[in-house]
Protein backbone atom coordinates (compact mmCIF):
# COMPACT_ATOMS: atom_id res chain seq x y z
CA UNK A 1 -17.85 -20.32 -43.97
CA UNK A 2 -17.47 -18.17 -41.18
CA UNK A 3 -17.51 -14.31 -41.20
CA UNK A 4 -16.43 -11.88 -38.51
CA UNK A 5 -18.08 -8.96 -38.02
CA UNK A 6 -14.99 -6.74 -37.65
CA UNK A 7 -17.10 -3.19 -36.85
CA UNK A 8 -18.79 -5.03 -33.93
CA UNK A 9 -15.55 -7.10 -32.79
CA UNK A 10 -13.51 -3.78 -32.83
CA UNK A 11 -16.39 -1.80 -30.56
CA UNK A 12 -15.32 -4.93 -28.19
CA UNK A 13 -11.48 -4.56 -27.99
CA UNK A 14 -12.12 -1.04 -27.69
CA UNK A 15 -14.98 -1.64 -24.85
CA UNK A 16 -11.71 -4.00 -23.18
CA UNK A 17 -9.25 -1.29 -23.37
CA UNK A 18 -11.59 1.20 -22.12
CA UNK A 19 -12.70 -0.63 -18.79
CA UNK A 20 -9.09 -1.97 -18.13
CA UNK A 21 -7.67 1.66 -18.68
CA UNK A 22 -10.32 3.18 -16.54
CA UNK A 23 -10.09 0.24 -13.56
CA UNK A 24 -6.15 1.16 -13.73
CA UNK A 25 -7.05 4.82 -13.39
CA UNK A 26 -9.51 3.70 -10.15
CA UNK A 27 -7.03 1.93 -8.11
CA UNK A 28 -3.99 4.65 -9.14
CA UNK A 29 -6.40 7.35 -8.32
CA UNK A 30 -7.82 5.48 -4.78
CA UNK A 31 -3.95 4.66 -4.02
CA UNK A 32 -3.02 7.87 -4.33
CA UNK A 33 -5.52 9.30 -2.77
CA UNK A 34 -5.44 6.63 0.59
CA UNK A 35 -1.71 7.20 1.15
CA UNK A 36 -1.49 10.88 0.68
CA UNK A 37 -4.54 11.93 3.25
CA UNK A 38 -3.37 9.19 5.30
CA UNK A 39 0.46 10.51 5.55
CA UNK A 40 -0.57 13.57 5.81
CA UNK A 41 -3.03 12.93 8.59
CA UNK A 42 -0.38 11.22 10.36
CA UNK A 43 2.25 14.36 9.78
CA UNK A 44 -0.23 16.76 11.09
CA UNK A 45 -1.38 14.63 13.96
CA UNK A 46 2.29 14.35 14.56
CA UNK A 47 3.74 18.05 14.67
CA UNK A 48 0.04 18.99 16.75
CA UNK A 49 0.96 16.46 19.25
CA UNK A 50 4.64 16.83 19.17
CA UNK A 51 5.25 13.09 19.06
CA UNK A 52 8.42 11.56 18.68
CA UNK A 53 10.23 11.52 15.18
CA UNK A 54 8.79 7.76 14.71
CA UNK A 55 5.40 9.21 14.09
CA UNK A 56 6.84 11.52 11.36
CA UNK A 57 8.12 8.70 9.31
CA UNK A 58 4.49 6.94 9.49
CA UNK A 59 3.22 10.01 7.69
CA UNK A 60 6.10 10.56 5.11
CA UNK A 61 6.38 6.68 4.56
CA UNK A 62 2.64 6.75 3.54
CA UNK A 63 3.64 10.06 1.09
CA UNK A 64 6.21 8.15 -0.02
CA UNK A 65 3.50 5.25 -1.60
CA UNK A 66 1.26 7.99 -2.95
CA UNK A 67 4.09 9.36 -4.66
CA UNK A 68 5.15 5.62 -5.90
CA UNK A 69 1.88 4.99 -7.18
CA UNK A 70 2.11 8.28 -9.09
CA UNK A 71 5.09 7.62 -10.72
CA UNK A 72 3.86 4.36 -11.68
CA UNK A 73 0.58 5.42 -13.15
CA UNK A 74 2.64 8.67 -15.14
CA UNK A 75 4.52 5.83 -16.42
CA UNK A 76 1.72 3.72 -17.25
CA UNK A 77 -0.42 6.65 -19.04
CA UNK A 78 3.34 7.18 -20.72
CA UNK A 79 3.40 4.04 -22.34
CA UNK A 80 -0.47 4.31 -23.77
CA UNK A 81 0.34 6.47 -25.98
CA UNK A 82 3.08 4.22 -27.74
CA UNK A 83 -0.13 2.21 -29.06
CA UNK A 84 -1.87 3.37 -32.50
CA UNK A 85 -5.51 2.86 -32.61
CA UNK A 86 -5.87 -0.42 -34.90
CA UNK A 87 -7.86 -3.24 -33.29
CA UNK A 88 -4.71 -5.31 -32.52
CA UNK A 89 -2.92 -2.22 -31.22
CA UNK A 90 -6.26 -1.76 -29.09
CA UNK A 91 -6.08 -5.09 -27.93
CA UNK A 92 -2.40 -5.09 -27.16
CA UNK A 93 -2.89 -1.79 -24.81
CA UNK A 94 -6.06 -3.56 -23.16
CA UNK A 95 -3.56 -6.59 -22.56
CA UNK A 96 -1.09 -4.28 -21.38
CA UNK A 97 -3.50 -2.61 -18.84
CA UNK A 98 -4.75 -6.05 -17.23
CA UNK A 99 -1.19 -6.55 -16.93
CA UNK A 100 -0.42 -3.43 -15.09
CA UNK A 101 -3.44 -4.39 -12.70
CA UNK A 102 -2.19 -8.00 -12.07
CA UNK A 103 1.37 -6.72 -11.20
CA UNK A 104 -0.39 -3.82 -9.12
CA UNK A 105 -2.34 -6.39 -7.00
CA UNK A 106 0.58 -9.24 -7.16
CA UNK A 107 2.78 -6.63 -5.47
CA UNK A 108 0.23 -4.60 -3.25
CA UNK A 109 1.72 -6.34 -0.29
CA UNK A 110 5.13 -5.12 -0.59
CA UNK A 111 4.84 -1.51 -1.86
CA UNK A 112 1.93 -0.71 0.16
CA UNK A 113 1.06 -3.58 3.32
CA UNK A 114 4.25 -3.79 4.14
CA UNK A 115 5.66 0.01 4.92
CA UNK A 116 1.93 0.34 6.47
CA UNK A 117 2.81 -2.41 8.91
CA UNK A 118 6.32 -1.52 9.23
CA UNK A 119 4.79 1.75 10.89
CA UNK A 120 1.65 0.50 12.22
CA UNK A 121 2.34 -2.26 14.62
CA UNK A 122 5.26 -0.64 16.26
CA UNK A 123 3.88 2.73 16.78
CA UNK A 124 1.16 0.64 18.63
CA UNK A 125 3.25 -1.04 20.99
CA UNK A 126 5.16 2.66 21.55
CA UNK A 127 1.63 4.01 22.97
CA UNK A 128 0.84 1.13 24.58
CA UNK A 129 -2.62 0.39 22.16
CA UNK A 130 -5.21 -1.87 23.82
CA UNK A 131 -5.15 -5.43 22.18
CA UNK A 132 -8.09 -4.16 20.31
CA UNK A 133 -6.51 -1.47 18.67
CA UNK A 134 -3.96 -4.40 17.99
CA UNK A 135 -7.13 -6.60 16.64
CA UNK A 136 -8.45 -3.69 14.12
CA UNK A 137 -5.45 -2.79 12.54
CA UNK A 138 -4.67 -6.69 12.61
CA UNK A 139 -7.91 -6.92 10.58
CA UNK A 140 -7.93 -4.14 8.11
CA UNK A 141 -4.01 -5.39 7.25
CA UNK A 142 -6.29 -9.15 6.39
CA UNK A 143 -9.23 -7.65 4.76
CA UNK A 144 -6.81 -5.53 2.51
CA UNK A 145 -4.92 -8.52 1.57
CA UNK A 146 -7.46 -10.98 1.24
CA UNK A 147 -9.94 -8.12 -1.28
CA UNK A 148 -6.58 -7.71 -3.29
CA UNK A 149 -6.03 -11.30 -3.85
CA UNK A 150 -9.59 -11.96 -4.15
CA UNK A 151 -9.86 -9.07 -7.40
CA UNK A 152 -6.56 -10.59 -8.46
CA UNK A 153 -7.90 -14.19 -8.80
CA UNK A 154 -11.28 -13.31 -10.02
CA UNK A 155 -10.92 -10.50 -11.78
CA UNK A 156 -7.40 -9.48 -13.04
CA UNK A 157 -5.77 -12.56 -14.23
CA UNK A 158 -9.31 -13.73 -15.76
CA UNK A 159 -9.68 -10.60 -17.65
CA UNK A 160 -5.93 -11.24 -19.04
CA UNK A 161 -6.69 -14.80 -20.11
CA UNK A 162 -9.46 -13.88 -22.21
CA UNK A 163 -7.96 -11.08 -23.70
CA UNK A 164 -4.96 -12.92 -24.40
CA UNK A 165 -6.84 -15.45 -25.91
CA UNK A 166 -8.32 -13.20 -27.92
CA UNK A 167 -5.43 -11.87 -29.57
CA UNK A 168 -4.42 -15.77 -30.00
CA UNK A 169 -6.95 -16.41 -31.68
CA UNK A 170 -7.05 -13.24 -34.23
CA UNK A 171 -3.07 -13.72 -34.77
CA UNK A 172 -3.82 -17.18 -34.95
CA UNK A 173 -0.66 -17.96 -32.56
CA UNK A 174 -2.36 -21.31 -31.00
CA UNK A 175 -0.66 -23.51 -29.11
CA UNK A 176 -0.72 -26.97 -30.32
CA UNK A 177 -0.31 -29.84 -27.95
C-alpha cells in the first residue's frame, strides 16, 4: 500500500550525514583555530612583555584546548571510517555525528569556559582591570554559554531526535506504550 522510494530516501541519509559531518568539522576546525591563536597570542604577549609566569599558563592552557579538540576530532574522523556506506550504516554515522556535537556543546563549559575563566578573571584582578574590562570578559564568558546552549537546544539534540527516529522507524524498533 505504501512504497518507499529508497534512491530518494538514501540521497536524504546521505544529505544528514553530510551536514552533521561537515557542522562537526566547523566547530573542531573554529575550536581549534580560537584556542591556538588565542594561546599563542597570549604566549607572545607574554615573553614581549616579560610578565609573570601566570600569563604563560593563560597561553599554554588555551594550546592545551586546541590540542584537546584535535585529539577529539582525529578520534572522531577515526571512528567514520568504521561505517560502510549502506543507508543504515549512513544513518548510523549521521547519528553518531549529532551525537559528537551534542556531547561537544553539553561539555563546552568544562573543557573550554572553564580553563578560559580559570585564567581570565584572575589575571584581571593581577593588573588591576577596570570593572569594564571585568564587564566584557564577564559578557563574552555569557554570550559563549548562552549561543552553545542555544545551538544545543535548537539545533543538536533536534537534529538527533529526528534522525533517531528515523532509523526507528526503518528498523522498525518502536516503542510501544
Amino acid at each position: 500500500m505504501y512504497a518507499i522510494n529508497e534512491t530518494a530516501l538514501h540521497q536524504r541519509i546521505h544529505q544528514h550525514k553530510n551536514n552533521t559531518g561537515w557542522l562537526a568539522h566547523v566547530n573542531e576546525m573554529g575550536m581549534m583555530f580560537i584556542a591556538t591563536v588565542t594561546g599563542g597570542f597570549l604566549l607572545i604577549d607574554a615573553i614581549r612583555d616579560q610578565e609573570s609566569a601566570y600569563s604563560y599558563v593563560g597561553g599554554l592552557a588555551f594550546l592545551v584546548i586546541g590540542v584537546f579538540v584535535f585529539f577529539s576530532r582525529r578520534q572522531r574522523k577515526r571512528n567514520e571510517n568504521r561505517f560502510d556506506q549502506s543507508m543504515l550504516a549512513e544513518l548510523d554515522q549521521a547519528i553518531k555525528n549529532a551525537g559528537y556535537l551534542v556531547t561537544f556543546a553539553r561539555t563546552f563549559v568544562w573543557w573550554f569556559l572553564l580553563p578560559a575563566a580559570i585564567f581570565s578573571f584572575p589575571n584581571l584582578a593581577l593588573n588591576n582591570a577596570s570593572w569594564e574590562k571585568y564587564l566584557l570578559v564577564l559578557g563574552a564568558f555569557l554570550l559563549s554559554y548562552l549561543v552553545v546552549t542555544w545551538e544545543l537546544r535548537k539545533v543538536h539534540l533536534p537534529r538527533k531526535k529526528k534522525l533517531e527516529s528515523l532509523r526507528d522507524k526503518l528498523t522498525g524498533d518502536r516503542e510501544f506504550s
